[in-house]
Each structure stands twice: as C-alpha cells, then as structure tokens.
C-alpha atoms as a PDB file:
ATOM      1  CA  UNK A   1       0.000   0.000   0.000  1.00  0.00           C
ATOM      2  CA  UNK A   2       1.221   3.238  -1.034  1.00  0.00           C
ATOM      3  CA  UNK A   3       1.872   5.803   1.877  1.00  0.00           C
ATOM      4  CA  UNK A   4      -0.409   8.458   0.732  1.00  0.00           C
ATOM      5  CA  UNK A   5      -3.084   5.764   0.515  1.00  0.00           C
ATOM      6  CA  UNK A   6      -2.637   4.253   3.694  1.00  0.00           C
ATOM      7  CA  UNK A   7      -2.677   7.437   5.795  1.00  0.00           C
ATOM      8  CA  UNK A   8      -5.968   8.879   3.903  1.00  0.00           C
ATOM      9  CA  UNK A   9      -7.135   5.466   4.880  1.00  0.00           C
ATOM     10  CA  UNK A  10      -7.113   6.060   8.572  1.00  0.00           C
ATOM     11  CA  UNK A  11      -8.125   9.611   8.676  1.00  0.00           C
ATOM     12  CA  UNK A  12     -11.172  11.055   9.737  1.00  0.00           C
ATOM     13  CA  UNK A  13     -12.593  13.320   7.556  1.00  0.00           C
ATOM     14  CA  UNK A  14     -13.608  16.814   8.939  1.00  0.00           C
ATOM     15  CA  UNK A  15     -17.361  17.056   9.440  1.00  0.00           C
ATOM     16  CA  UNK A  16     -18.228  13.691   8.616  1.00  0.00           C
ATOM     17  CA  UNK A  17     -19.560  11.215  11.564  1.00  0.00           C
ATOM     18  CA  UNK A  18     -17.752   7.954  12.081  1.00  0.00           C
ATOM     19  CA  UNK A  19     -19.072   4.635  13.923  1.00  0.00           C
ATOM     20  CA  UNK A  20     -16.223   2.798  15.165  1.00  0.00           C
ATOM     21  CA  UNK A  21     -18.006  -0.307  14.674  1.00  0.00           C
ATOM     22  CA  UNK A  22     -17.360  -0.089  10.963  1.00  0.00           C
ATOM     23  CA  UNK A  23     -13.423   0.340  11.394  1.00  0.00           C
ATOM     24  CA  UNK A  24     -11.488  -2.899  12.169  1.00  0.00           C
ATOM     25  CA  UNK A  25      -8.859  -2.923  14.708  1.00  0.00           C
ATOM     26  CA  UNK A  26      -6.819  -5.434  12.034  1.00  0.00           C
ATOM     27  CA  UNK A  27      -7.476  -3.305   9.248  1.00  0.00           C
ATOM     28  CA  UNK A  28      -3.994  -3.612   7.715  1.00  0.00           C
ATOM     29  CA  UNK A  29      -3.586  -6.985   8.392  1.00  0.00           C
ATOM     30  CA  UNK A  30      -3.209  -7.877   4.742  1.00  0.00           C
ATOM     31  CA  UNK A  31       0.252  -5.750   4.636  1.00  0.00           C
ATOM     32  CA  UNK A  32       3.333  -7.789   4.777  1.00  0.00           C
ATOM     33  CA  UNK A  33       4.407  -7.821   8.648  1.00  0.00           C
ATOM     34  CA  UNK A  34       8.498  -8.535   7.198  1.00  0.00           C
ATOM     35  CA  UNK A  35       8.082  -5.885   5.330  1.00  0.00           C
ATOM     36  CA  UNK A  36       6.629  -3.605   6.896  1.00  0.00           C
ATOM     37  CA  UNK A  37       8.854  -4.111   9.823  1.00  0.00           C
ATOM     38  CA  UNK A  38      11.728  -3.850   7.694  1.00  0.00           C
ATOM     39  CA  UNK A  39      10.422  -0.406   6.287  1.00  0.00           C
ATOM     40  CA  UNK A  40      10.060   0.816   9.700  1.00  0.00           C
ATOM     41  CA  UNK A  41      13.150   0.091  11.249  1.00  0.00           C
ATOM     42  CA  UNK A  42      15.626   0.620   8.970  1.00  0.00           C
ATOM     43  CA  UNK A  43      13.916   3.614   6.758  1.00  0.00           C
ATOM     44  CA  UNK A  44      11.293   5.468   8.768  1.00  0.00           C
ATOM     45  CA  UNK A  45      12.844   5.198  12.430  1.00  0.00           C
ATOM     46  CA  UNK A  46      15.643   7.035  10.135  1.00  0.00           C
ATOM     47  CA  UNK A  47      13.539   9.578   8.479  1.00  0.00           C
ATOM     48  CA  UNK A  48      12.075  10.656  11.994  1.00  0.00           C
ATOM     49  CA  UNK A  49      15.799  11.101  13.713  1.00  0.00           C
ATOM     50  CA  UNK A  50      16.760  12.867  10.284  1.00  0.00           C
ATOM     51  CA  UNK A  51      13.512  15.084  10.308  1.00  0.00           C
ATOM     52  CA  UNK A  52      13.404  15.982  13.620  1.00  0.00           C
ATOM     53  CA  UNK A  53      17.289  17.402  13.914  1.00  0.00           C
ATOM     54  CA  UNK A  54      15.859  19.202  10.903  1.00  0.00           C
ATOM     55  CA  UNK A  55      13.077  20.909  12.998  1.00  0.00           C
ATOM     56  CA  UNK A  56      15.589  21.424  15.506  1.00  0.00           C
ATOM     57  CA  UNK A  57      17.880  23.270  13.609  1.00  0.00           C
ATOM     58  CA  UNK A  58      14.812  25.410  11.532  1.00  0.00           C
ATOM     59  CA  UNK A  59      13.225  26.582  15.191  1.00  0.00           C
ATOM     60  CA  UNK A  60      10.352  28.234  13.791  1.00  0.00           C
ATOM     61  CA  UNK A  61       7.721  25.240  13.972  1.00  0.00           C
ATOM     62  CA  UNK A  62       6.995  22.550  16.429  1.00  0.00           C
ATOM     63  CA  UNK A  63       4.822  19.123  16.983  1.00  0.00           C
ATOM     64  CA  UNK A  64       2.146  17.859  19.155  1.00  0.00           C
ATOM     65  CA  UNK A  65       1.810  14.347  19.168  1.00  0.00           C
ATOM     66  CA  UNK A  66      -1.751  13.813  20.935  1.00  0.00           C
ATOM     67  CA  UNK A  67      -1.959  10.071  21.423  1.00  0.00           C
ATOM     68  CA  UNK A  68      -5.533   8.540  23.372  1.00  0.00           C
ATOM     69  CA  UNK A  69      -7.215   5.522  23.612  1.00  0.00           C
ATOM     70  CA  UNK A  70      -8.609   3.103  26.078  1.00  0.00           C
ATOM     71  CA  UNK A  71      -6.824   1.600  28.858  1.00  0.00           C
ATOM     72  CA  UNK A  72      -4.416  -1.229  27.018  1.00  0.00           C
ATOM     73  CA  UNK A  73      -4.650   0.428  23.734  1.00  0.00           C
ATOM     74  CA  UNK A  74      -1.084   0.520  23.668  1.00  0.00           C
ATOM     75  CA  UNK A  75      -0.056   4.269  23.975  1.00  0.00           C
ATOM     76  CA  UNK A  76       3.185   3.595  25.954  1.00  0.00           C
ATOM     77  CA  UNK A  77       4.102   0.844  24.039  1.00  0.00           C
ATOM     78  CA  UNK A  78       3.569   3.638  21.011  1.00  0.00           C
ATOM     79  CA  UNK A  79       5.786   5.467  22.687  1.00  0.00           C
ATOM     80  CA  UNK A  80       8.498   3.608  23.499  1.00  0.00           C
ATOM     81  CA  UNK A  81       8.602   1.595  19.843  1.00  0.00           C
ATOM     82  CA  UNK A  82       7.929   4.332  17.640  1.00  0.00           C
ATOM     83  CA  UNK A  83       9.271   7.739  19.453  1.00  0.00           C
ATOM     84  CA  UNK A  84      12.246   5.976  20.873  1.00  0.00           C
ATOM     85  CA  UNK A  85      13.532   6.779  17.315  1.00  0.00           C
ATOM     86  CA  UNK A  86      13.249  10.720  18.207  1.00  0.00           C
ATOM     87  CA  UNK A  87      16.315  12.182  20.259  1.00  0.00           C
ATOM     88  CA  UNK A  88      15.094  12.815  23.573  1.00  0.00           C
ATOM     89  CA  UNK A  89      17.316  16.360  23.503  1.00  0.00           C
ATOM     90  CA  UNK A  90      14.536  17.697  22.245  1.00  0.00           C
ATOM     91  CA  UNK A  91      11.644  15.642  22.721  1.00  0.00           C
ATOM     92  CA  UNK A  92       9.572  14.767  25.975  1.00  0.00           C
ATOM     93  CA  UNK A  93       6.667  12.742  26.192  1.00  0.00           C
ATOM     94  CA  UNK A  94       4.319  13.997  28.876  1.00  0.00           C
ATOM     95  CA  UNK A  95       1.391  11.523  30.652  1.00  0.00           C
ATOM     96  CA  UNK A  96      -1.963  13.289  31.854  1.00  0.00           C
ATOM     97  CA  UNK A  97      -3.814  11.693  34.701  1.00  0.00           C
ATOM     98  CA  UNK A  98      -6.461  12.975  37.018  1.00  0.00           C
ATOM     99  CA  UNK A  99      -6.248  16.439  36.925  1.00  0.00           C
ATOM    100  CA  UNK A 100      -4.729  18.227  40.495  1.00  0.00           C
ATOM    101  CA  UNK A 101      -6.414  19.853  43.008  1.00  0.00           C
ATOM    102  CA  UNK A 102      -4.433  22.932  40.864  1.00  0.00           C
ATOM    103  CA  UNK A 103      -5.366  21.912  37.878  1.00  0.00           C
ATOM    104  CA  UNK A 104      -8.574  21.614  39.031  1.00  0.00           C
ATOM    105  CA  UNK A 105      -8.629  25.229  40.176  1.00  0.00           C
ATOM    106  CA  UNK A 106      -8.200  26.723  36.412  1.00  0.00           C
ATOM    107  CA  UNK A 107      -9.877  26.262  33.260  1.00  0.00           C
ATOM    108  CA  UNK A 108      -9.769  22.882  31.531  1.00  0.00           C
ATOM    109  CA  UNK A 109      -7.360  23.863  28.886  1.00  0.00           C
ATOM    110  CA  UNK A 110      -4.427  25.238  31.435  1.00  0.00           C
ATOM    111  CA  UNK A 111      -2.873  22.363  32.088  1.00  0.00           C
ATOM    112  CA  UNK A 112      -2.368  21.947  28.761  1.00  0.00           C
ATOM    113  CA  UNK A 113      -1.007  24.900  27.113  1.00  0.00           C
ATOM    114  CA  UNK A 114       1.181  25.467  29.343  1.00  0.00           C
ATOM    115  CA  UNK A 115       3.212  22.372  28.232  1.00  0.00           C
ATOM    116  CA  UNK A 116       3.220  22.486  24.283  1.00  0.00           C
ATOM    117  CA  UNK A 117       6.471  22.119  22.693  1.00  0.00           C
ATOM    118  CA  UNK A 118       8.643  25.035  22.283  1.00  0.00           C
ATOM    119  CA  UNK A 119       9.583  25.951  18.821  1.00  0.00           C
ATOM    120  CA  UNK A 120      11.722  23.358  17.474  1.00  0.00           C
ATOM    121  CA  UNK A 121      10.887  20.891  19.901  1.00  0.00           C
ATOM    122  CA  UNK A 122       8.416  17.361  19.806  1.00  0.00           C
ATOM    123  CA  UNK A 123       6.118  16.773  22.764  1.00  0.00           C
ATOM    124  CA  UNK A 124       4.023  13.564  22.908  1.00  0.00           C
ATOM    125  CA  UNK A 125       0.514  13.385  25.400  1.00  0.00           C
ATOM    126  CA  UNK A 126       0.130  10.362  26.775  1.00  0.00           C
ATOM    127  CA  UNK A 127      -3.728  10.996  26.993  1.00  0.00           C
ATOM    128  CA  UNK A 128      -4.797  15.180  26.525  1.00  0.00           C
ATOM    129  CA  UNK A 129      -7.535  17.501  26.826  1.00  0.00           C
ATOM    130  CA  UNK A 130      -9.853  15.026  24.842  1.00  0.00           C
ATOM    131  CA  UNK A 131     -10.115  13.185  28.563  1.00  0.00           C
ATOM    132  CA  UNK A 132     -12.691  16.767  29.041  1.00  0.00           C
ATOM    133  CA  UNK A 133     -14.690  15.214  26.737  1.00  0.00           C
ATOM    134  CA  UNK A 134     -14.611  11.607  26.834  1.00  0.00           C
ATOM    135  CA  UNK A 135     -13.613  10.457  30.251  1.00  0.00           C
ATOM    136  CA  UNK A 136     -15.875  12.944  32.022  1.00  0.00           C
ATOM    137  CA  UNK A 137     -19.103  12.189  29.940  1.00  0.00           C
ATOM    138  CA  UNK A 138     -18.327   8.144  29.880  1.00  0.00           C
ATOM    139  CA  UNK A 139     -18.328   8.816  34.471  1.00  0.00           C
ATOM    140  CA  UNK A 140     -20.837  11.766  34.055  1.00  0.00           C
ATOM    141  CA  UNK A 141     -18.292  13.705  36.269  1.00  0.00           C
ATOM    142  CA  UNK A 142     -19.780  16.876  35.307  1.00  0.00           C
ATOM    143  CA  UNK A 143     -22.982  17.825  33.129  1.00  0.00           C
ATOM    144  CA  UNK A 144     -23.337  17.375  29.328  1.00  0.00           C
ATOM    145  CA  UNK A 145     -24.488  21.167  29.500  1.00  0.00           C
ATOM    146  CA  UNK A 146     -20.195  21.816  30.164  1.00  0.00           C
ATOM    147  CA  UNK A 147     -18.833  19.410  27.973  1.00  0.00           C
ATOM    148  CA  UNK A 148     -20.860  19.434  25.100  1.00  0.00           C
ATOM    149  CA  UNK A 149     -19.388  22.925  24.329  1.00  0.00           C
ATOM    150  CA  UNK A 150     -16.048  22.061  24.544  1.00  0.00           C
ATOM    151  CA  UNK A 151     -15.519  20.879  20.950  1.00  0.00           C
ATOM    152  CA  UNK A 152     -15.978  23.922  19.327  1.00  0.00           C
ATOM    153  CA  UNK A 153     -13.105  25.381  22.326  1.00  0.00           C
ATOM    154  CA  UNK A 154     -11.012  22.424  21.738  1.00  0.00           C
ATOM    155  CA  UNK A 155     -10.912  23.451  17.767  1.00  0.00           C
ATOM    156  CA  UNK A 156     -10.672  26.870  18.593  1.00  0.00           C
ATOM    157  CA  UNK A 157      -7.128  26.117  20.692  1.00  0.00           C
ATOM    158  CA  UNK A 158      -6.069  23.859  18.300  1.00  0.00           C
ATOM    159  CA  UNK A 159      -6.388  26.117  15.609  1.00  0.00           C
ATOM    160  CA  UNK A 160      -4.753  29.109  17.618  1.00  0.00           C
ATOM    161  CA  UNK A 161      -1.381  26.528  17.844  1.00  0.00           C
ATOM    162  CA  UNK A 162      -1.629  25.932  14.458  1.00  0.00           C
ATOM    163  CA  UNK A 163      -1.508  29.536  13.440  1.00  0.00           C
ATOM    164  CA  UNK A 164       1.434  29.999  16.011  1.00  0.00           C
ATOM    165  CA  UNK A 165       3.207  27.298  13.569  1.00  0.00           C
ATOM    166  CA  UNK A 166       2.271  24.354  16.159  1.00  0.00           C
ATOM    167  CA  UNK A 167       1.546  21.113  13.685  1.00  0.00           C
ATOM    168  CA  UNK A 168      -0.091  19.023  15.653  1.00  0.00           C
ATOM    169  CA  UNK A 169      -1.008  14.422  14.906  1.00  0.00           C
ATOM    170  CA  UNK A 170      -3.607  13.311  16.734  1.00  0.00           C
ATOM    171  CA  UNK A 171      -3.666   9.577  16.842  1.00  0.00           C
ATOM    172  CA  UNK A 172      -6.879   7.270  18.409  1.00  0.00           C
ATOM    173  CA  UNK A 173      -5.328   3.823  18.839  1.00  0.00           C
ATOM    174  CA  UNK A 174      -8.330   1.963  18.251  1.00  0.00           C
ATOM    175  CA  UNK A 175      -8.419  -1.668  19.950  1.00  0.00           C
ATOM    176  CA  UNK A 176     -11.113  -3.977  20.052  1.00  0.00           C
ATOM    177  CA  UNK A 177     -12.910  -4.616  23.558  1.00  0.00           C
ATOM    178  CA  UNK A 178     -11.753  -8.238  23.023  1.00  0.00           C
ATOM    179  CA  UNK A 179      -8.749  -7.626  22.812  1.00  0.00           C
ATOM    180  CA  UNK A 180      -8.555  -4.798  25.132  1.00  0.00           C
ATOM    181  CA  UNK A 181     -10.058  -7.839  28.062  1.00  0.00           C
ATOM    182  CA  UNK A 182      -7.133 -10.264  26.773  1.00  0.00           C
ATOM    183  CA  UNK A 183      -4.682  -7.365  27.535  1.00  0.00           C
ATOM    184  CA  UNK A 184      -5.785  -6.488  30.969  1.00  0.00           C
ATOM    185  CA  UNK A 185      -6.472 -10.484  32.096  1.00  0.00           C
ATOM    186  CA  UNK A 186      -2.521 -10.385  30.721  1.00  0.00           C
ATOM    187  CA  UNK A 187      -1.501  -7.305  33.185  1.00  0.00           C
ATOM    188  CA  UNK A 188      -3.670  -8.479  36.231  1.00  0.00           C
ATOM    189  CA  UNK A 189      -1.534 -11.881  35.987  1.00  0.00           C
ATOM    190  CA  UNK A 190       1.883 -11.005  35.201  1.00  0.00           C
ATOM    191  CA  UNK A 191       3.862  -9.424  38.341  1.00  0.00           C
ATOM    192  CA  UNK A 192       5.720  -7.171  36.165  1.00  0.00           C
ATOM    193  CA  UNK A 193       2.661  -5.313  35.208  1.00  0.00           C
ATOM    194  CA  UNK A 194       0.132  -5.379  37.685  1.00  0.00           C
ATOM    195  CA  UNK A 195       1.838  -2.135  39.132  1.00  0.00           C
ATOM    196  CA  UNK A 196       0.149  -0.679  36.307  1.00  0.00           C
ATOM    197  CA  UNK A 197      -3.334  -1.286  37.251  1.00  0.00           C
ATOM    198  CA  UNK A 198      -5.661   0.995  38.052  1.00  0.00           C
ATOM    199  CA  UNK A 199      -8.989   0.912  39.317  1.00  0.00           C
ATOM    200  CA  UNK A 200     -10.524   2.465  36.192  1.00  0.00           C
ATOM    201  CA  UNK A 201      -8.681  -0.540  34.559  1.00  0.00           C
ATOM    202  CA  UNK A 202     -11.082  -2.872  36.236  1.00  0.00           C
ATOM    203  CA  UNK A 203     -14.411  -1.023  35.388  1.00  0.00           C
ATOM    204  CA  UNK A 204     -13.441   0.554  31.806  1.00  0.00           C
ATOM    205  CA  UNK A 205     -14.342  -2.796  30.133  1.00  0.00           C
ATOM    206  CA  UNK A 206     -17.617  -2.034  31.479  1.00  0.00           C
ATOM    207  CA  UNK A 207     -18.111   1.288  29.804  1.00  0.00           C
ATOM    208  CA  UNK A 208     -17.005   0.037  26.326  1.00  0.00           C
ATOM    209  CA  UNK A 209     -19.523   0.826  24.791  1.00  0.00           C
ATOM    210  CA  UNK A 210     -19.846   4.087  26.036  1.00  0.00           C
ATOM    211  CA  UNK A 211     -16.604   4.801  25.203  1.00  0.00           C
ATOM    212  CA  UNK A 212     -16.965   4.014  21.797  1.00  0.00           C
ATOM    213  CA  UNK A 213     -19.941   6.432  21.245  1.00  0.00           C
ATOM    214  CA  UNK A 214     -17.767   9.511  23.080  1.00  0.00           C
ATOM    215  CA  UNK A 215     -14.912   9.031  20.575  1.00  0.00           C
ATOM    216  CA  UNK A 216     -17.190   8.635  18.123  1.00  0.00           C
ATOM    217  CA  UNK A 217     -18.340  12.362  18.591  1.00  0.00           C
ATOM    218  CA  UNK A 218     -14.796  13.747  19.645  1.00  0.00           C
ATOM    219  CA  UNK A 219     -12.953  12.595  16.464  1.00  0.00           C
ATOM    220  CA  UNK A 220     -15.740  13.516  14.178  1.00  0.00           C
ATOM    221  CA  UNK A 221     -16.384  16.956  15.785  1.00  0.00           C
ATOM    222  CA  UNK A 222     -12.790  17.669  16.290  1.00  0.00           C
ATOM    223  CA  UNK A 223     -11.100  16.371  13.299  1.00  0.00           C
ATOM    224  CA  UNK A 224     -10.308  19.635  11.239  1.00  0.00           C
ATOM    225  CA  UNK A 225      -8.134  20.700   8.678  1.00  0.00           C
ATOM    226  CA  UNK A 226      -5.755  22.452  10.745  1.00  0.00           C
ATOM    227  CA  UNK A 227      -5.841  19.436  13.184  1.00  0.00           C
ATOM    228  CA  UNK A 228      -6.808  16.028  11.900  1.00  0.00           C
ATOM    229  CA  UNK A 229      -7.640  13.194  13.469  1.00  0.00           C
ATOM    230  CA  UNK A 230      -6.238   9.393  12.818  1.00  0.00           C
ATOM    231  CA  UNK A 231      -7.837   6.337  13.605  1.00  0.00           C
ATOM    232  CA  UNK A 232      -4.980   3.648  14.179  1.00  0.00           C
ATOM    233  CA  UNK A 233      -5.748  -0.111  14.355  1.00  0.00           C
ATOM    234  CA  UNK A 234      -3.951  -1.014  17.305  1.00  0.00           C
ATOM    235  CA  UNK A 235      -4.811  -4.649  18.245  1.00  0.00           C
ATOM    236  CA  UNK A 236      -1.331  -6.229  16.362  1.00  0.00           C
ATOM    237  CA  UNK A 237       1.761  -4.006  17.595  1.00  0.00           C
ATOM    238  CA  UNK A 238       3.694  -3.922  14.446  1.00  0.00           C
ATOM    239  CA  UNK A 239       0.829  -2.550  12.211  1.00  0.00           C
ATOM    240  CA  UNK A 240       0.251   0.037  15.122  1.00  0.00           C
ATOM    241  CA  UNK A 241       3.741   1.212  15.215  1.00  0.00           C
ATOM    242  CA  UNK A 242       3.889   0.955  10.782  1.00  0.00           C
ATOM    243  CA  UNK A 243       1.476   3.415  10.663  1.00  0.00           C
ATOM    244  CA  UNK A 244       2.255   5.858  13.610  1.00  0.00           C
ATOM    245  CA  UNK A 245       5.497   6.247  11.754  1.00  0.00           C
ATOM    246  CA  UNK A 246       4.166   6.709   8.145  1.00  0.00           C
ATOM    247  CA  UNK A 247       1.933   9.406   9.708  1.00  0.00           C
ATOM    248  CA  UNK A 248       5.044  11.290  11.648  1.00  0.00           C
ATOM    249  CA  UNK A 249       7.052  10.853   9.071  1.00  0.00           C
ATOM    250  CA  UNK A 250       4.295  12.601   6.754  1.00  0.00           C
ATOM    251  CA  UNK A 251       3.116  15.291   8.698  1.00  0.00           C
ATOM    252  CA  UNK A 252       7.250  16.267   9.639  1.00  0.00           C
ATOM    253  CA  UNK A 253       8.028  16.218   5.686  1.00  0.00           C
ATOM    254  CA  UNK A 254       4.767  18.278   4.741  1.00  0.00           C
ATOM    255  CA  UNK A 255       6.225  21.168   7.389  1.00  0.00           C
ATOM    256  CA  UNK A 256       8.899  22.229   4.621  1.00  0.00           C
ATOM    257  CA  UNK A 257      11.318  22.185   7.205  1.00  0.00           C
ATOM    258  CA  UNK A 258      14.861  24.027   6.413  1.00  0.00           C
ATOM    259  CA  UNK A 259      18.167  24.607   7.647  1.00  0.00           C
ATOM    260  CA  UNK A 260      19.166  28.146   8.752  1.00  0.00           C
ATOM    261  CA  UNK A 261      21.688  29.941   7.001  1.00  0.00           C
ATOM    262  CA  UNK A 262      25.199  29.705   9.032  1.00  0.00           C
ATOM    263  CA  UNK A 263      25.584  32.559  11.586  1.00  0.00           C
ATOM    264  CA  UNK A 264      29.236  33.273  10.619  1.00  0.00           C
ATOM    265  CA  UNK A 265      31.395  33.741   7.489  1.00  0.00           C
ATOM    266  CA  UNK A 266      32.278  29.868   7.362  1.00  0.00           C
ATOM    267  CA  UNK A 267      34.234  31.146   4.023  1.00  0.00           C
ATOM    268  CA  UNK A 268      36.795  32.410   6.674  1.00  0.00           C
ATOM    269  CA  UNK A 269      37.484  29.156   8.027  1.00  0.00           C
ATOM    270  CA  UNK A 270      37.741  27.383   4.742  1.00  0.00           C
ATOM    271  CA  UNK A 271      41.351  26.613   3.879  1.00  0.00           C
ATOM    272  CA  UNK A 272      42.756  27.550   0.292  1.00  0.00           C
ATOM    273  CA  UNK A 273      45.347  25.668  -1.766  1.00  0.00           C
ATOM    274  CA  UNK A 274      47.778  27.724  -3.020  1.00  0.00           C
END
C-alpha cells in the first residue's frame, strides 16, 4: 500500500460522523508484517531522527503528538517503539492523569497549554484535553451542559497553535474490547505489570460501549483541517507502530522544514590551496 493511501485510509474526515463499529482494529492486516517491519526500522525510524534534527535546527515550527485511547490500547508501548527513534534532547513525552487539586482550580485547557512544545521541539501526550470530553461524559463527572461545548473550544485552541506554527497528529489507537479484556487479564496476571493497574482498569471494560460512542463524537467533531484526526488499528503491535510512523514521518516532511543559514562567514574558516 502506497503511503499516501494508507494514511488517507485512517483519517477522519472533517465534518463527517464515524461509527467505530465499521473500522477494524486489524485493518492492515493484509500488509506484509516482514516488510513492513523492515520499512520501519531501517527507513522510517531514520527519516524521523533525520527530520526531527531538521526541525531542531529550523526553530520556527513545532509538533504535538496527541496520542488517546482506552486503557491497554497501547499508547506507551507507542511510545516507546515508535518515538524511541526521536532524540530525547529535544523531545519529551508527557502523561496526563487525574487532573490536580491545581489543575482543578483553572480552566480545563491550562494544564495543557502550558506544556506544548517550544519551537523546534516534539512533545508527545500520553492521553490530553480530549479526557474533558470523553472520560468525564463516559463517568458523568460533570454535566453534558459543560462538555458538550467544549468541541468547538477544543478546535478553537487547536487552531490558535496551528496559526502559532504548532503542527499538531492526533492519533486514536483503536483496539477492540476483546482484545482490550485479553490485555488487561494479561496485566492483572503477570507481576511485572500489575503495578500498572488501576482501578478504572477494572471497570473501563464495562463502559465500552460508552466509550466508543464519546470518541465517536470527539474525532468527528474535532477532526479539522488544521488538526486532523487518525484512527490507528492497534490490536497487532507492528501494524500500530507501521502506521504511527508513516503518519510522523508525513506530517514532519509536509512542514517544509529548512536549515538556517550559518551565523558566521564559514568562508573564513575554509582553507585555500595555493
């Protein structure tokens, strides 16, 4: 599959409703898993290192990274396979949990701005400010009289980054709620992960469903032109990672990024033969 094709594939088209029923968590199961494994490792993992010294150097853009999904989707797993390709000079990747009794204290969207990336700089969420419309509507934690209105604020931020020359991916790792039960039965048992459980871990199976139905209206309402949205089948790691990477590597190339003209007369240091 041609990269062009593959990424319009898995994009959400602005102003046009989804069901998440209809898109299969092993959608690119039919691509080569050698192959594409091969492509990603020893070309793309390449191309993101390359690209983002590039932005580094250019320091008049940045990217957001906005990675969500459900509990076992696989987002730190994302970001360990995929950005561990990035330098992490200038790169951090950033969790949100429960917001602080701080946070709390401020408008929704604080928390957030305050920690986009600095001009030439990457900066991954690890969950965002979708959570202020999916997590508190799935555990009616406040009234749909508050959230409902935050889409057209969340599109109104994310287009005032993107005019401030923020890019930003947004990436829903879609998994299937079977395999999402496998995945947490597999953490619950194995020592080395049950560290990582959480109660919400225990009941979110519950609320599949309604989880489905929030994201639903989140990526379809918030999916713009300036910000799009990318559904990612994310129940087989490789084809997860394969396409994260197609999409960074993508969205860094489309920035035009460019190196800036030396700051001194490097002719002076260059020697001449006689």
């Amino acid at each position: 599959m041609q990269t062009n094709l593959l990424i319009d594939s898995l994009l959400v088209k602005p102003n046009t409703k989804i069901h998440l029923t209809k898109w299969n968590p092993n959608y690119l199961k039919r691509l080569d898993k050698e192959e594409a494994e091969k492509i990603l490792n020893q070309n793309l993992m390449n191309q993101m290192s390359d690209l983002q010294y590039k932005l580094f150097a250019d320091k008049s853009q940045s990217l957001l990274i906005i990675l969500q999904g459900l509990s076992a989707a696989g987002k730190d797993s994302t970001i360990r396979s995929v950005m561990g390709g990035f330098n992490p000079q200038s790169c951090k990747s950033i969790p949100f949990k429960a917001p602080s009794e701080e946070e709390l204290s401020h408008d929704y969207l604080w928390r957030i701005h305050k920690l986009i990336p600095a001009k030439g700089e990457i900066t991954v969420f690890n969950r965002s400010h979708y959570e202020d419309v999916v997590e508190v509507r799935v555990r009616k934690l406040i009234p749909q009289t508050i959230w409902s209105k935050r889409y057209k604020q969340i599109n109104e931020f994310e287009r005032y980054l993107h005019e401030n020359n923020i890019k930003i991916i947004k990436l829903f790792l879609h998994i299937s709620k079977d395999e999402q039960k496998r995945k947490l039965e597999e953490r619950m048992r194995n020592p080395l992960k049950q560290w990582k459980m959480t109660e919400s871990d225990i009941t979110e199976p519950h609320y599949y469903e309604q989880y489905m139905k929030a994201y639903e209206e989140a990526l379809w309402k918030c999916s713009t032109e300036w910000a799009r949205w990318y559904i990612i089948p994310a129940d087989i790691k490789w084809l997860r990672n394969f396409a994260v990477a197609q999409i960074i590597v993508s969205t860094l190339k489309s920035m035009k990024l460019k190196f800036p003209k030396p700051k001194v007369d490097i002719s002076r240091f260059t020697e001449t033969k006689d």
